[in-house]
Protein backbone atom coordinates (compact mmCIF):
# COMPACT_ATOMS: atom_id res chain seq x y z
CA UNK A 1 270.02 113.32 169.13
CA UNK A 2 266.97 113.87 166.75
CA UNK A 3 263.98 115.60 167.70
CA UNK A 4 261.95 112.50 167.45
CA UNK A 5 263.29 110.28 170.25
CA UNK A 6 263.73 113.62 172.81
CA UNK A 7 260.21 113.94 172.64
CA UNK A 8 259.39 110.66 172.73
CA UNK A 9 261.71 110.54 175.78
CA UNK A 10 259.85 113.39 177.11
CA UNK A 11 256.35 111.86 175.99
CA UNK A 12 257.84 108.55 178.45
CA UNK A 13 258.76 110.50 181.26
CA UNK A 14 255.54 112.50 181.42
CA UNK A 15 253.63 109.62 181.65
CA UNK A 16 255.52 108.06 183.98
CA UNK A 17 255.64 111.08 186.53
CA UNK A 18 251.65 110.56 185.88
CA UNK A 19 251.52 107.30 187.05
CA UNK A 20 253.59 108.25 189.72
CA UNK A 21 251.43 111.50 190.58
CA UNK A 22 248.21 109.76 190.67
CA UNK A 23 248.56 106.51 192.44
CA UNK A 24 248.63 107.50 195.97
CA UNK A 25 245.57 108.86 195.38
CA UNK A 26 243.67 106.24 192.81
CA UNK A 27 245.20 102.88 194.56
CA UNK A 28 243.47 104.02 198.25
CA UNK A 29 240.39 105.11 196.56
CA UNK A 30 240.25 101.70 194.52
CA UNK A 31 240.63 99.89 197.56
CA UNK A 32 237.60 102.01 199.72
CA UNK A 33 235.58 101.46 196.66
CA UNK A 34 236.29 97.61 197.13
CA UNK A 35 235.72 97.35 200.92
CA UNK A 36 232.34 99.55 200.66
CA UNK A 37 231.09 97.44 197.73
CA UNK A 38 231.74 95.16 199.29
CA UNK A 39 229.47 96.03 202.33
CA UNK A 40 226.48 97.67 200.29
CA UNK A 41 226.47 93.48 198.70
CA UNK A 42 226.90 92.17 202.09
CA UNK A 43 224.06 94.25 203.27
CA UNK A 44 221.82 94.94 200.91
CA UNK A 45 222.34 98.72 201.03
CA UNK A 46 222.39 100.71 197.71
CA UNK A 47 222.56 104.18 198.76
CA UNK A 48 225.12 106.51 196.73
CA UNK A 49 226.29 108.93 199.41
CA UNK A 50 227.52 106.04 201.07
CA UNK A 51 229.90 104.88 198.25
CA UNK A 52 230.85 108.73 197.73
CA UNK A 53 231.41 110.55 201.17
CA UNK A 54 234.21 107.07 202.14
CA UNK A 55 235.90 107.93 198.72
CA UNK A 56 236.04 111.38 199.71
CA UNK A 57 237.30 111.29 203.14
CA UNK A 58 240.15 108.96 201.64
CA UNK A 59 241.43 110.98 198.60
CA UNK A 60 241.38 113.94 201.28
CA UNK A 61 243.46 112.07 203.78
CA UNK A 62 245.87 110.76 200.66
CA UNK A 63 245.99 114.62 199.67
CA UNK A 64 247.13 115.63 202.90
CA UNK A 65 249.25 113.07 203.32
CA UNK A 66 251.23 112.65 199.91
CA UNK A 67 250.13 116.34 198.42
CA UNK A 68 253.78 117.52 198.95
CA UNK A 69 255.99 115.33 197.30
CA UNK A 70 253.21 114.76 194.22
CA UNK A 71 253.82 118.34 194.39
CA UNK A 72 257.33 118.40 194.15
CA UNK A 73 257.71 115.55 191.67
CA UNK A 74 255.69 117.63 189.26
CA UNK A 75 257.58 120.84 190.00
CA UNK A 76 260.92 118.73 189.06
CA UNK A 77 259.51 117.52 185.82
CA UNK A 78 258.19 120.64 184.90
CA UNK A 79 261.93 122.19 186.03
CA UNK A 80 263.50 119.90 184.15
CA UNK A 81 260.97 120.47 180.70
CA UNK A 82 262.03 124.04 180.68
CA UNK A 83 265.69 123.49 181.29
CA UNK A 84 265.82 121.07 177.97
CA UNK A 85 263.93 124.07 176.24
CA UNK A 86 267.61 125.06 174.40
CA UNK A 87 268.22 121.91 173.70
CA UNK A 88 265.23 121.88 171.14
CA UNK A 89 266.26 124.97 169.90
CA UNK A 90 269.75 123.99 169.46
């Protein structure tokens, strides 16, 4: 295998376990952000802490609730990274 499609390979994967890590968090904070935009148009309320502190709460609960396997999927990758170490060298 040449050295340019195994990192390229690697360069895939890492993006993918990216993607992977961050969108339990970004897809329930996108959808909060909706849903209180939504309500500061429908009420005419422009006040920041109340787009912020909703955001918050949610990418706590989403930490809490997902932080463990987010964990372990970048504990794998990073596993499997150093384990393909020799095969650079080789």
């Amino acid at each position: 295998m040449d050295n340019g499609d195994f990192f390229i390979g690697i360069a895939q994967q890492a993006l993918w376990v990216a993607a992977l890590a961050t969108a339990p968090i970004l897809l329930p904070a996108l959808v909060c952000g909706i849903l209180v935009g939504m309500f500061q148009a429908a009420t005419s309320i422009n006040e920041a802490t109340l787009s912020f502190v909703p955001k918050l709460i949610v990418v706590g609960a989403t930490l809490v609730l997902f932080g463990a396997s987010i964990l372990m999927l970048v504990a794998d990758f990073t596993r499997e990274i150093f384990e393909r170490i020799p095969d650079i060298l080789a």
